[in-house]
N, C-alpha and C. Protein backbone atom coordinates (compact mmCIF):
# COMPACT_ATOMS: atom_id res chain seq x y z
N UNK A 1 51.44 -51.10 18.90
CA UNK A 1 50.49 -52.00 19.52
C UNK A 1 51.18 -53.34 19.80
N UNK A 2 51.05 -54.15 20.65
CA UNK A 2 51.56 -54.88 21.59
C UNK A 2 50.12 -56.54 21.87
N UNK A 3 50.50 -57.26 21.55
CA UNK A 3 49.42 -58.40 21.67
C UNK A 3 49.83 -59.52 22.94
N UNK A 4 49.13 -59.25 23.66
CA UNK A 4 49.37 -60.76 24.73
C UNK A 4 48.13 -62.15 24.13
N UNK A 5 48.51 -63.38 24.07
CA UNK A 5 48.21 -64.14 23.97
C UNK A 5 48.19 -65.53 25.15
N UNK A 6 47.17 -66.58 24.81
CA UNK A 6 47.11 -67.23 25.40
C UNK A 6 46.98 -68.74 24.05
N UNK A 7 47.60 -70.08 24.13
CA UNK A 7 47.26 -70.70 22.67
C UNK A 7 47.51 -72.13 23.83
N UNK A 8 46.00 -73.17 23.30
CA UNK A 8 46.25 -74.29 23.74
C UNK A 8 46.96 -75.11 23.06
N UNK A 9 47.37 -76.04 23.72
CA UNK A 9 48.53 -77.02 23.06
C UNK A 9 47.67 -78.51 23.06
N UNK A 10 48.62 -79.22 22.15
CA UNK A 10 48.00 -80.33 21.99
C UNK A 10 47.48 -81.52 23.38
N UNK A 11 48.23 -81.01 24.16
CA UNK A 11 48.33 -81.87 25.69
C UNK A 11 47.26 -81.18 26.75
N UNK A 12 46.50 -80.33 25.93
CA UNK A 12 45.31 -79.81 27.01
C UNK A 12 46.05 -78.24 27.89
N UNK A 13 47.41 -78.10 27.77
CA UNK A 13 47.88 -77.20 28.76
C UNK A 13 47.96 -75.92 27.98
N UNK A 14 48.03 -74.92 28.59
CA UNK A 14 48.25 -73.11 27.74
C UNK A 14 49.74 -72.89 27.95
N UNK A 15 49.98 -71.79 26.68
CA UNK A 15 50.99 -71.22 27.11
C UNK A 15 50.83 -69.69 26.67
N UNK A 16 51.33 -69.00 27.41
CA UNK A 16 51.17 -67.25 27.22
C UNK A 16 52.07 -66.91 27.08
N UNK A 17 52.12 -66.07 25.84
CA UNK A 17 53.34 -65.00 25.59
C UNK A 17 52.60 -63.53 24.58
N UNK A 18 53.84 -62.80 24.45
CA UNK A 18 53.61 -61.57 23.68
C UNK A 18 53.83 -61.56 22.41
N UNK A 19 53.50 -60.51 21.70
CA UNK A 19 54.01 -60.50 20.77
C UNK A 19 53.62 -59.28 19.70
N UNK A 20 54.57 -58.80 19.24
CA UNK A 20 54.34 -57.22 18.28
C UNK A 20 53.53 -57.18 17.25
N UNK A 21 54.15 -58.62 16.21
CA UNK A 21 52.87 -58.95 15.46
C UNK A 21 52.60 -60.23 16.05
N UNK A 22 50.97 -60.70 16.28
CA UNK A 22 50.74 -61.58 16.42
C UNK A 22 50.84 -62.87 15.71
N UNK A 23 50.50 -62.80 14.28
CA UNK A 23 50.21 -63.56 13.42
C UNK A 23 51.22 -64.15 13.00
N UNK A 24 52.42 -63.48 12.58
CA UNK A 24 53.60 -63.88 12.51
C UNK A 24 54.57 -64.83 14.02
N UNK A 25 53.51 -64.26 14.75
CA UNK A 25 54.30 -65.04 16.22
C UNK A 25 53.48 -66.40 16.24
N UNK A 26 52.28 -66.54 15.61
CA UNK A 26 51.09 -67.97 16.26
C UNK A 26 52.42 -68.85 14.71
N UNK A 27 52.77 -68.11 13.53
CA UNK A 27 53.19 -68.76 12.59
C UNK A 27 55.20 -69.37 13.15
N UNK A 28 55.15 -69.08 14.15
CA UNK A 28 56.48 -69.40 14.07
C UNK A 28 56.29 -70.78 15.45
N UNK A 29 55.50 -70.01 16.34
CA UNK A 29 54.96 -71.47 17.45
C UNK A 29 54.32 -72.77 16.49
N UNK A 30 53.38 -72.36 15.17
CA UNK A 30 53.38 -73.79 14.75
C UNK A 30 54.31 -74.45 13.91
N UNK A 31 54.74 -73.85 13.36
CA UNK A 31 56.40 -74.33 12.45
C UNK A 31 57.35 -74.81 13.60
N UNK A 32 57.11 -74.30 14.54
CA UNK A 32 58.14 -74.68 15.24
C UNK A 32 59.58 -74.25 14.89
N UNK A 33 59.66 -73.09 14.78
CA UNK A 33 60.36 -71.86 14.28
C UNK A 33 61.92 -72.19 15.39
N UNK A 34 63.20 -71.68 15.44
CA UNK A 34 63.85 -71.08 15.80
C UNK A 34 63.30 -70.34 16.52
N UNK A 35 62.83 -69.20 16.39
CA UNK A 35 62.27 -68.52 17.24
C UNK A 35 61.49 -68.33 18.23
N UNK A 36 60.45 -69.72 18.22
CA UNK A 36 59.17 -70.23 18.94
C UNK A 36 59.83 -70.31 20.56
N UNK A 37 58.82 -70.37 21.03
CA UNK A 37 59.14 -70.75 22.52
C UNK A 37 59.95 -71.83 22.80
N UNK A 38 60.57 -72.57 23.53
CA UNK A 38 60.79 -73.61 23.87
C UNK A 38 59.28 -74.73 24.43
N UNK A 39 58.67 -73.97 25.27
CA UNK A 39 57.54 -74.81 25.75
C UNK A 39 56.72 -75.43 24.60
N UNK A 40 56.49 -74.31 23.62
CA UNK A 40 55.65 -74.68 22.57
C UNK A 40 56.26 -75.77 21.25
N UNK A 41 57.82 -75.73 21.57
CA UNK A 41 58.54 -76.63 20.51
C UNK A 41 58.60 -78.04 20.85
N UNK A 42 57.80 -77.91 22.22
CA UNK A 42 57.68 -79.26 22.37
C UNK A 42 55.95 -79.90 23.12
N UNK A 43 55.34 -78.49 22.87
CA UNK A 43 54.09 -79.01 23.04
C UNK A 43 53.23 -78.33 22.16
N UNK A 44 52.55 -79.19 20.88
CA UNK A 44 52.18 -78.45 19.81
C UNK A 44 51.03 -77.59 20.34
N UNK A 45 50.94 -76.62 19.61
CA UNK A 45 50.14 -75.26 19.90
C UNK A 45 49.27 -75.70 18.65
N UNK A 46 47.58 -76.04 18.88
CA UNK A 46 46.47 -76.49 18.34
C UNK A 46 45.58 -75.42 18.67
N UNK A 47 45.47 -74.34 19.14
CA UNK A 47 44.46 -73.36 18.93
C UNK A 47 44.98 -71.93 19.51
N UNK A 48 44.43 -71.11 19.59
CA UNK A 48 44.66 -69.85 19.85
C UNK A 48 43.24 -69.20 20.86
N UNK A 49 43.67 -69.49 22.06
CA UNK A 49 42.75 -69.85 22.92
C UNK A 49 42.16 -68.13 23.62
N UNK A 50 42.75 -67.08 23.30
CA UNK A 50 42.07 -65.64 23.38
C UNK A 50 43.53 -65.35 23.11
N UNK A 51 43.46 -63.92 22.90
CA UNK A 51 44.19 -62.22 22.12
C UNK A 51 44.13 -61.05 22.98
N UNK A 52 44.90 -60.71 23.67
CA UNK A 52 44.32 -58.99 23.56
C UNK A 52 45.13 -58.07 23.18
N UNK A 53 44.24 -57.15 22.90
CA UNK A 53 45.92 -56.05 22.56
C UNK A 53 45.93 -55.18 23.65
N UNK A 54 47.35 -54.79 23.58
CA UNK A 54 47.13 -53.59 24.82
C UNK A 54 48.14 -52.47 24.47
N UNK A 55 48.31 -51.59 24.96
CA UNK A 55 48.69 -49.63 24.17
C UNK A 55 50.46 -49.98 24.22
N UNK A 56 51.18 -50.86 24.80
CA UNK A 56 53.04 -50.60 24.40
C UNK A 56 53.33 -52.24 25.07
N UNK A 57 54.65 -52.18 24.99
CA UNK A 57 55.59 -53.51 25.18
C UNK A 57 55.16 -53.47 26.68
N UNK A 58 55.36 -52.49 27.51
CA UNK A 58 55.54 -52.30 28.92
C UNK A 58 54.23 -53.35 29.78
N UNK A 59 52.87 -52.68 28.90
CA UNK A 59 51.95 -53.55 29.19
C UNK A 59 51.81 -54.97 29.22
N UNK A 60 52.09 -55.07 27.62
CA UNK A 60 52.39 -56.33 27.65
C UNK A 60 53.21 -57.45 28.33
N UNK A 61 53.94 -56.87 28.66
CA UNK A 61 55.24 -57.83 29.77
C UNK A 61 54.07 -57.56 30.53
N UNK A 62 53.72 -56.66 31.58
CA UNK A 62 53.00 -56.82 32.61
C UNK A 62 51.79 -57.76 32.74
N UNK A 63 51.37 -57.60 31.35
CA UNK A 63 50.29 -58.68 31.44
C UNK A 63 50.32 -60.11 31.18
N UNK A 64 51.68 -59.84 30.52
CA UNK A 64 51.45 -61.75 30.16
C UNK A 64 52.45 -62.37 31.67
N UNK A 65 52.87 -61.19 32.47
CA UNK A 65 53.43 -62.03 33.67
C UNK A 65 52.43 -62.56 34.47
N UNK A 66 51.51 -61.34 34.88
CA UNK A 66 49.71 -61.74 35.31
C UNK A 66 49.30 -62.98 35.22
N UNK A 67 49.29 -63.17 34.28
CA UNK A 67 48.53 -64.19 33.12
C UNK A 67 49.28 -65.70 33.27
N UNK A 68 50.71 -65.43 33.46
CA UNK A 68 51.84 -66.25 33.88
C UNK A 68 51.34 -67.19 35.36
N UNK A 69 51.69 -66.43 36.03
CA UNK A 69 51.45 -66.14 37.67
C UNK A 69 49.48 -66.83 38.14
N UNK A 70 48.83 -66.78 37.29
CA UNK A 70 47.42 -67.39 37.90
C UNK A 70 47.69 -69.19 37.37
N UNK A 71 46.89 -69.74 38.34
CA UNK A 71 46.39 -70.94 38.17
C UNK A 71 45.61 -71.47 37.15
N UNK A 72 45.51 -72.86 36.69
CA UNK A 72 44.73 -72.92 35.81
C UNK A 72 43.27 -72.78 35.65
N UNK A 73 42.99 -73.17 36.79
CA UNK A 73 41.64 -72.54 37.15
C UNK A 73 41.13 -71.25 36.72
N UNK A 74 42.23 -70.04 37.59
CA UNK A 74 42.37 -68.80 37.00
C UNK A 74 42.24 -68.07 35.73
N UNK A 75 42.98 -69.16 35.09
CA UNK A 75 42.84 -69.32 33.77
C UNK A 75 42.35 -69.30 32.71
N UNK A 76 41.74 -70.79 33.03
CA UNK A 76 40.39 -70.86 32.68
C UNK A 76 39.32 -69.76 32.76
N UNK A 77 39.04 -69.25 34.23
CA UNK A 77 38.19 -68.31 34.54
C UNK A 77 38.48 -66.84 33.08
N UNK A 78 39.85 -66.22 33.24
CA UNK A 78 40.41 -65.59 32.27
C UNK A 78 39.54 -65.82 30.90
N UNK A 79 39.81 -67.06 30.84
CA UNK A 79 39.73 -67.25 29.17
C UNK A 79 38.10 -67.44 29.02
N UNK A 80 37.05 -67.93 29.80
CA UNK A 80 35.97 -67.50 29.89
C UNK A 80 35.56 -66.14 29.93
N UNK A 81 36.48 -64.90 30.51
CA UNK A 81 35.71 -63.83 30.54
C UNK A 81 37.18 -63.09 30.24
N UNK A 82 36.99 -63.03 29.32
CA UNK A 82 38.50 -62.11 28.79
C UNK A 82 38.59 -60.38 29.27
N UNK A 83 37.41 -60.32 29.57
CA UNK A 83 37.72 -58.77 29.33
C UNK A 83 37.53 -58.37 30.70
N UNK A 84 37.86 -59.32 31.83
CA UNK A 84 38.64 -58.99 32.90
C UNK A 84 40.17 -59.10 33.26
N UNK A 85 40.69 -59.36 31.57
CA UNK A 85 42.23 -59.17 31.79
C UNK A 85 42.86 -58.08 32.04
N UNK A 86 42.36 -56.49 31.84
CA UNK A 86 42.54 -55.41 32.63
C UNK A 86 42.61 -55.39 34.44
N UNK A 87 41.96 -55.98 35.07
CA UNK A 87 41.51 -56.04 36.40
C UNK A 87 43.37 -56.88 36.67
N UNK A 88 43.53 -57.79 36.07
CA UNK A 88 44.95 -58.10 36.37
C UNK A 88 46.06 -57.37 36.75
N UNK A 89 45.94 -56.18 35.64
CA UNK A 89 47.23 -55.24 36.34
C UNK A 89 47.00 -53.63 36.06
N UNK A 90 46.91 -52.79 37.21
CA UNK A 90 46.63 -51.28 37.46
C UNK A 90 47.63 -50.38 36.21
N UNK A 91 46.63 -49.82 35.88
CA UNK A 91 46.67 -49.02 34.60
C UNK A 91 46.82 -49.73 33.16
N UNK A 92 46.92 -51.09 32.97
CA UNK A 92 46.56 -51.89 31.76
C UNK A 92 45.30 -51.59 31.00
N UNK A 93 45.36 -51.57 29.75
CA UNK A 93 44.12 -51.54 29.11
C UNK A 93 44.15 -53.08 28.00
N UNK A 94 43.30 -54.24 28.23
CA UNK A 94 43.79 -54.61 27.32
C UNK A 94 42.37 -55.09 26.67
N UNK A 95 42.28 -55.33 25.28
CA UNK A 95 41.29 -55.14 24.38
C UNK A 95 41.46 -56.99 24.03
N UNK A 96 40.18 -57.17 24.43
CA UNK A 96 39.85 -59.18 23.88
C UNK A 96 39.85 -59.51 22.63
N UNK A 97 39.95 -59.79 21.75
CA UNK A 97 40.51 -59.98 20.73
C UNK A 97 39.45 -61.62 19.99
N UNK A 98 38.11 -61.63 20.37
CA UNK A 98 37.64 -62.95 20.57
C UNK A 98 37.98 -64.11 19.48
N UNK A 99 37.29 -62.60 18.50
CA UNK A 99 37.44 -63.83 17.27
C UNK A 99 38.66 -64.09 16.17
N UNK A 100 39.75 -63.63 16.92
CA UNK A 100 40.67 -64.09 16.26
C UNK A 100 41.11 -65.66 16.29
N UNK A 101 41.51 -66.18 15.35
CA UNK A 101 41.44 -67.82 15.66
C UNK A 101 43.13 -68.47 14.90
N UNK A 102 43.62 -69.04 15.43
CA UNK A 102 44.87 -69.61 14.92
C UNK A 102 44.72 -69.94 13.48
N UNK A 103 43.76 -70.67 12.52
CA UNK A 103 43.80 -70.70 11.19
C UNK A 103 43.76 -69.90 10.36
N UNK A 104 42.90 -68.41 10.98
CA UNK A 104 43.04 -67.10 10.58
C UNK A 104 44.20 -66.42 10.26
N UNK A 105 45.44 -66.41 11.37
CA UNK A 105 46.15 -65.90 11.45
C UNK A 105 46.95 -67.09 10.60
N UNK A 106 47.38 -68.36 10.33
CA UNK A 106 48.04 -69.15 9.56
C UNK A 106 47.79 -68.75 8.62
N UNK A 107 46.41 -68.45 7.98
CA UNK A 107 45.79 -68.04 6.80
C UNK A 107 46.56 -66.52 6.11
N UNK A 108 46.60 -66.19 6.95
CA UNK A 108 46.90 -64.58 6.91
C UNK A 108 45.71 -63.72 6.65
N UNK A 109 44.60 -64.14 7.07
CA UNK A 109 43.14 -63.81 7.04
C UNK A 109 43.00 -62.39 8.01
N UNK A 110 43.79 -62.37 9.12
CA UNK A 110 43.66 -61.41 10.32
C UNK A 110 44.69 -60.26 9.63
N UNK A 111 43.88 -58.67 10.10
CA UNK A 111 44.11 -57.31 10.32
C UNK A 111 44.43 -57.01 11.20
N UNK A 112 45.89 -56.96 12.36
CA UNK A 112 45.76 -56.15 13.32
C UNK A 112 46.54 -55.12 13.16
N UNK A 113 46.42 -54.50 14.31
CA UNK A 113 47.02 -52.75 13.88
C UNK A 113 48.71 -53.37 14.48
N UNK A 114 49.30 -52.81 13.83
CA UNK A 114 50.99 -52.96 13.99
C UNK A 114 51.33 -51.75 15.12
């Protein structure tokens, strides 16, 4: 299982990426990990703004390029109605993930399937 994400930053702007485990990925964007994004090492990541999972890696690249590629508007629209992130890309399945929340996953409170 395969997680695309979306996490607002302290400056109002998103950034989207993937990730295998999630929780361990929201924990390395706020440490500001080695590993973290570059975008996010310099624009703190303050929430975890929607989740989805979707069935392999393949998807996931496909979707977080999608996701990449729209406007903020778009975006926005996205993150209001998550569960038209399938409609983004032909044969994607991807599952909204609502109430997962960045303190959860800091917490280590969140279950997802590996």
């Amino acid at each position: 299982m395969y997680y695309v994400y979306t996490v607002r930053c302290a400056d109002d702007t998103y950034y989207t990426g993937m990730a295998h485990d999630l929780c361990h990925r929201m924990q390395e964007h706020v440490s500001c990990a080695p590993t973290c994004a570059k975008y996010t090492r310099s624009h703190k990541v303050v929430a975890l703004a929607m989740a989805w999972q979707v069935q392999d890696r393949s998807a996931a690249l496909r979707l977080e390029h999608a996701i990449k590629k729209l406007t903020r508007a778009q975006k926005m629209a996205l993150l209001g109605e998550p569960a038209t992130a399938a409609s983004l890309c032909d044969g994607v399945e991807a599952t909204p993930l609502a109430t997962v929340t960045l303190q959860d996953c800091l917490d280590g409170k969140v279950e997802v399937a590996q």
